[in-house]
Protein backbone atom coordinates (compact mmCIF):
# COMPACT_ATOMS: atom_id res chain seq x y z
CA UNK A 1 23.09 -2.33 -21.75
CA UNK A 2 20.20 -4.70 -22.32
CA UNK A 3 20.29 -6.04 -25.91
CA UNK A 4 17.04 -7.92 -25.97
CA UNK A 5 14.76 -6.57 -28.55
CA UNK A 6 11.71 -6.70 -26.36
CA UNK A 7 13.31 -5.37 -23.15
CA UNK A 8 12.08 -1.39 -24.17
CA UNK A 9 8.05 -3.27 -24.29
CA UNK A 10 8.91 -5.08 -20.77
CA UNK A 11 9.93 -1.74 -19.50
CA UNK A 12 6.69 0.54 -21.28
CA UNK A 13 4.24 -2.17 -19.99
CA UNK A 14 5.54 -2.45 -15.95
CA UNK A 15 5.57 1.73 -15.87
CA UNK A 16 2.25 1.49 -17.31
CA UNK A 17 1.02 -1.20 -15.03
CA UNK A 18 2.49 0.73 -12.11
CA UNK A 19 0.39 4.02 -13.16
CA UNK A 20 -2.96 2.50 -13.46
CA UNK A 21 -2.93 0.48 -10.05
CA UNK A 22 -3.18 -2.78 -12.21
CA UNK A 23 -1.62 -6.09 -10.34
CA UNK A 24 -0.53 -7.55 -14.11
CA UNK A 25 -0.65 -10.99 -12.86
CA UNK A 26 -0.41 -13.56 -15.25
CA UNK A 27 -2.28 -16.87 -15.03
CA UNK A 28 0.86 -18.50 -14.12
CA UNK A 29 1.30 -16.81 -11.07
CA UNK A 30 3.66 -13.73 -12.18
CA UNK A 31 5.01 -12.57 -8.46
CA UNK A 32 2.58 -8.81 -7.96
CA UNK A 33 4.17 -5.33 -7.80
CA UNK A 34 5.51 -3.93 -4.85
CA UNK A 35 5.55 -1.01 -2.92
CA UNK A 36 9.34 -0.33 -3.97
CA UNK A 37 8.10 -0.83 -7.58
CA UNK A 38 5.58 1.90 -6.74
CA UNK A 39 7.73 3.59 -5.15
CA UNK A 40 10.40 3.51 -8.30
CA UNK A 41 7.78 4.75 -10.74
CA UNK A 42 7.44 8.05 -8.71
CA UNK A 43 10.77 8.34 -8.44
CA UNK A 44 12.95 9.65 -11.21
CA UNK A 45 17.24 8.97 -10.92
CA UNK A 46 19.58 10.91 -12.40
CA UNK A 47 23.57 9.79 -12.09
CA UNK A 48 26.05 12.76 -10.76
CA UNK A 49 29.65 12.09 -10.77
CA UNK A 50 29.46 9.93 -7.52
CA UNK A 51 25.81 9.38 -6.40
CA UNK A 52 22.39 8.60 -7.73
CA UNK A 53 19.97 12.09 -6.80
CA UNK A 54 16.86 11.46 -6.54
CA UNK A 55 14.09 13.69 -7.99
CA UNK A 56 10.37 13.19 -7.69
CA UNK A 57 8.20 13.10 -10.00
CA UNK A 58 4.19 13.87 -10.38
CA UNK A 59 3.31 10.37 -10.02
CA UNK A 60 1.44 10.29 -6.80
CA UNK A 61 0.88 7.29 -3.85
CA UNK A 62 -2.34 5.67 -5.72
CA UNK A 63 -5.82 6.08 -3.31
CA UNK A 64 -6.27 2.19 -3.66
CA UNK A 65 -3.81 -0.21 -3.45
CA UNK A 66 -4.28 -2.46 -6.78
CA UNK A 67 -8.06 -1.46 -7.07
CA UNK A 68 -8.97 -3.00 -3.60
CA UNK A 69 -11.58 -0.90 -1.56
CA UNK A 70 -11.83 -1.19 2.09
CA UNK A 71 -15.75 -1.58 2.98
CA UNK A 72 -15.86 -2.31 -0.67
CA UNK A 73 -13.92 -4.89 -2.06
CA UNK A 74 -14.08 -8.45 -0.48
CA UNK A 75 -11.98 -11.48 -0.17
CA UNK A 76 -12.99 -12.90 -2.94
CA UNK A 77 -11.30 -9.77 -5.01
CA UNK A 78 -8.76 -10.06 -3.14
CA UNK A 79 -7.73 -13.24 -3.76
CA UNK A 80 -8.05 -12.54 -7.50
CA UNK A 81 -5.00 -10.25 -6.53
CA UNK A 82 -3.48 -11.86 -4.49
CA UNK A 83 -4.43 -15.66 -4.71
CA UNK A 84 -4.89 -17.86 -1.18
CA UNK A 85 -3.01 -16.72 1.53
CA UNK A 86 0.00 -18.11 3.27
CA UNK A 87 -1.45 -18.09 6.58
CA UNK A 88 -4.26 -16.75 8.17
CA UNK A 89 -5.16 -15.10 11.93
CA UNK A 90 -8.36 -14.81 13.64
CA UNK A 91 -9.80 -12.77 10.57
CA UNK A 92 -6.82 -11.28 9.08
CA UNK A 93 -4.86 -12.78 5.90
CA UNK A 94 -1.47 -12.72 5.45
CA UNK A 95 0.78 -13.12 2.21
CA UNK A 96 4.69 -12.73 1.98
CA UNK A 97 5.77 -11.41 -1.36
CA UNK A 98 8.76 -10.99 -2.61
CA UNK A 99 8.45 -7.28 -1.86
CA UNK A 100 6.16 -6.93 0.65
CA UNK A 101 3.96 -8.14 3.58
CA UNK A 102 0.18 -7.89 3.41
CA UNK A 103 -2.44 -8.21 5.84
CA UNK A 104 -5.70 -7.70 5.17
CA UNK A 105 -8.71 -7.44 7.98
CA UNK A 106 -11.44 -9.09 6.60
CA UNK A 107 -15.38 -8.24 8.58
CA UNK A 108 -16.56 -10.99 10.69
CA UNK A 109 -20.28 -9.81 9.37
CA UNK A 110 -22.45 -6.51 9.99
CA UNK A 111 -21.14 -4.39 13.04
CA UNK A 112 -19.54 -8.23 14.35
CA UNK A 113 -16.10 -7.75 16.14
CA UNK A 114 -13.38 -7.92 13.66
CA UNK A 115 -10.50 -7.78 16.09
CA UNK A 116 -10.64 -3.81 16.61
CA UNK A 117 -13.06 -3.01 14.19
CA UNK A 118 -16.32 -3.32 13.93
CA UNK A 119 -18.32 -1.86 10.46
CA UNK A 120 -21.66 -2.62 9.33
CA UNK A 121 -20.74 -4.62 6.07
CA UNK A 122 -21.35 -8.28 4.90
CA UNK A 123 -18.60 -10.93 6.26
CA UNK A 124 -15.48 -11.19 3.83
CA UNK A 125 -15.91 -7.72 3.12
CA UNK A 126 -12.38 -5.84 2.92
CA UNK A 127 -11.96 -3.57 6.26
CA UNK A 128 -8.07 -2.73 6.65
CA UNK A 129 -5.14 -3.40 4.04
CA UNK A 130 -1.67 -2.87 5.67
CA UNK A 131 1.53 -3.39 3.23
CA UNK A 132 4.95 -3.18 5.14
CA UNK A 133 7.60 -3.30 1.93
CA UNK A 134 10.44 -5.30 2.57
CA UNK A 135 13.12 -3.26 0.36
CA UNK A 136 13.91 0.27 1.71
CA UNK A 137 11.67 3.17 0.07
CA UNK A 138 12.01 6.61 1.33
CA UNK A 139 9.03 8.57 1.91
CA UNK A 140 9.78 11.02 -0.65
CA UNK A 141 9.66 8.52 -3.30
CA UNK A 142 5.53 8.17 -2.72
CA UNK A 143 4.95 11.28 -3.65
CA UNK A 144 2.24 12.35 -1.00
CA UNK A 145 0.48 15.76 -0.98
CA UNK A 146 0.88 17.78 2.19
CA UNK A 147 -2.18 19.05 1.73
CA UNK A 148 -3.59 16.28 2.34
CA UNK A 149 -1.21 14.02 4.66
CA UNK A 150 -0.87 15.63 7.83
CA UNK A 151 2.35 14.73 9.63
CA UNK A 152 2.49 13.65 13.06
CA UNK A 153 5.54 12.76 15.54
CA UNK A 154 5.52 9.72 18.06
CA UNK A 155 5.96 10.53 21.08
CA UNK A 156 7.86 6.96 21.82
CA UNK A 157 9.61 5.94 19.99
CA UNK A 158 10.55 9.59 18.66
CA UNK A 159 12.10 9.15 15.66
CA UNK A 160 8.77 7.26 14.04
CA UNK A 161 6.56 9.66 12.28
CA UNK A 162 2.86 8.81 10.57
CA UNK A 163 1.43 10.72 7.42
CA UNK A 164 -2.55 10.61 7.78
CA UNK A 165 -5.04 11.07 5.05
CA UNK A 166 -8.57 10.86 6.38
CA UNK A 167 -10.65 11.66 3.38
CA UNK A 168 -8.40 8.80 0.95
CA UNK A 169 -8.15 6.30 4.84
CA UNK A 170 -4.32 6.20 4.13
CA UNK A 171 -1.89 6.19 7.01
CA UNK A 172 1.91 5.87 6.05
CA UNK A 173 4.42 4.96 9.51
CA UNK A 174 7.93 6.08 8.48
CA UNK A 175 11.10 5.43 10.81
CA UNK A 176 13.46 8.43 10.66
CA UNK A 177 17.30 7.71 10.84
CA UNK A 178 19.74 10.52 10.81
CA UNK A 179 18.73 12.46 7.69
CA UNK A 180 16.92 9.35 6.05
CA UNK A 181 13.11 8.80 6.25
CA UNK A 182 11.87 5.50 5.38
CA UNK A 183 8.87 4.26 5.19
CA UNK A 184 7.41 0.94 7.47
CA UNK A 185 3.79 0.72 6.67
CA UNK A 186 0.88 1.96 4.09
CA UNK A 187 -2.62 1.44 5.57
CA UNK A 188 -5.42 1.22 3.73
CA UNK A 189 -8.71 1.62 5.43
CA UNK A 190 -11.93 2.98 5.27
CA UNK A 191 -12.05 6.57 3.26
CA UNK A 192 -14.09 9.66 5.01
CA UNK A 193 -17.11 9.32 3.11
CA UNK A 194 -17.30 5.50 4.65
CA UNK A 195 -17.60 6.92 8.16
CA UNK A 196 -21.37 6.26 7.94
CA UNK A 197 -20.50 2.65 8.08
CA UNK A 198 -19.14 2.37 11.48
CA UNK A 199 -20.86 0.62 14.37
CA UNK A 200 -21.84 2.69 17.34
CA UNK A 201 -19.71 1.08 20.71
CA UNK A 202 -21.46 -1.97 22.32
């Protein structure tokens, strides 16, 4: 049992952190949230005589991961987040956390190839977040609504499955082993309502 008088505060200001989407970086570089953190706020244990059950809770994957907005948000917000990255690639940015890998797509300028994508927004503008955590979360633990993630089944390989939520732009790829689903990727992209934004084909 943790003794330190200020451990119960620690605890009451990370679950409230987690709740409101905040990063709750310091200035001295405090290392950000991860997707298992997420993950553990939705996620309520209770000990049985031999195993930890998991129950879910009503805490739900947030729409926006730490308040960045595809077609929105740009890299300048992002790097308030997330500070420079490690490494860059054509125009994606990459950072290794301790919990998690993030690229983020940035737009090469209006309707300019950005890789794949092409979107009529200013360059640096925010196009495509992908987080892959690096600790194992189960699907469950996020919380999605089924009435709004629609379940789909690769066809190869066949035990990889992808959650889609057009309207929120939120893909989940889980990897099914056995009886345990875990998940490999959140995407963030564009939301439904953002559709206008796409570039017609060249």
């Amino acid at each position: 049992m943790n003794n330190n008088p200020k451990f119960p505060l620690l605890i009451f200001v990370t679950v409230f952190c987690l709740l409101v989407g905040a990063s709750c970086m310091s200035s001295g570089d405090r290392p950000i949230l991860g997707t298992a953190d997420l993950a553990a706020s939705a996620y309520q244990r209770t000990k049985s005589t031999s195993t930890l059950i998991p129950r879910v809770s009503s805490t739900p994957l947030p729409t926006d991961w730490h308040d960045l907005v595809p077609l929105h948000s740009n890299r300048a917000d992002a790097e308030r987040v997330l500070g420079k990255p490690q490494k860059s690639r054509y125009s994606t940015s990459i950072y290794e956390t301790a919990h998690d890998r993030i690229d983020i797509l940035y737009s090469e300028g209006p309707c300019e190839a950005s890789e794949v994508e092409r979107w009529n927004v200013s360059k640096d503008v925010i196009i495509r977040i992908d987080v892959r955590p690096k600790q194992t979360v189960p699907v469950e633990a996020l919380v999605l609504d089924r009435n709004r993630y629609v379940k789909t089944r690769e066809s190869h390989p066949d035990n990889w499955f992808t959650y889609w939520n057009k309207d929120d732009g939120i893909r989940v790829e889980t990897i099914k082993t056995g009886q345990v689903e875990d998940v490999n990727s959140i995407t963030y992209g564009p939301k439904a309502k953002d559709q206008s934004l796409s570039c017609p084909p060249k």
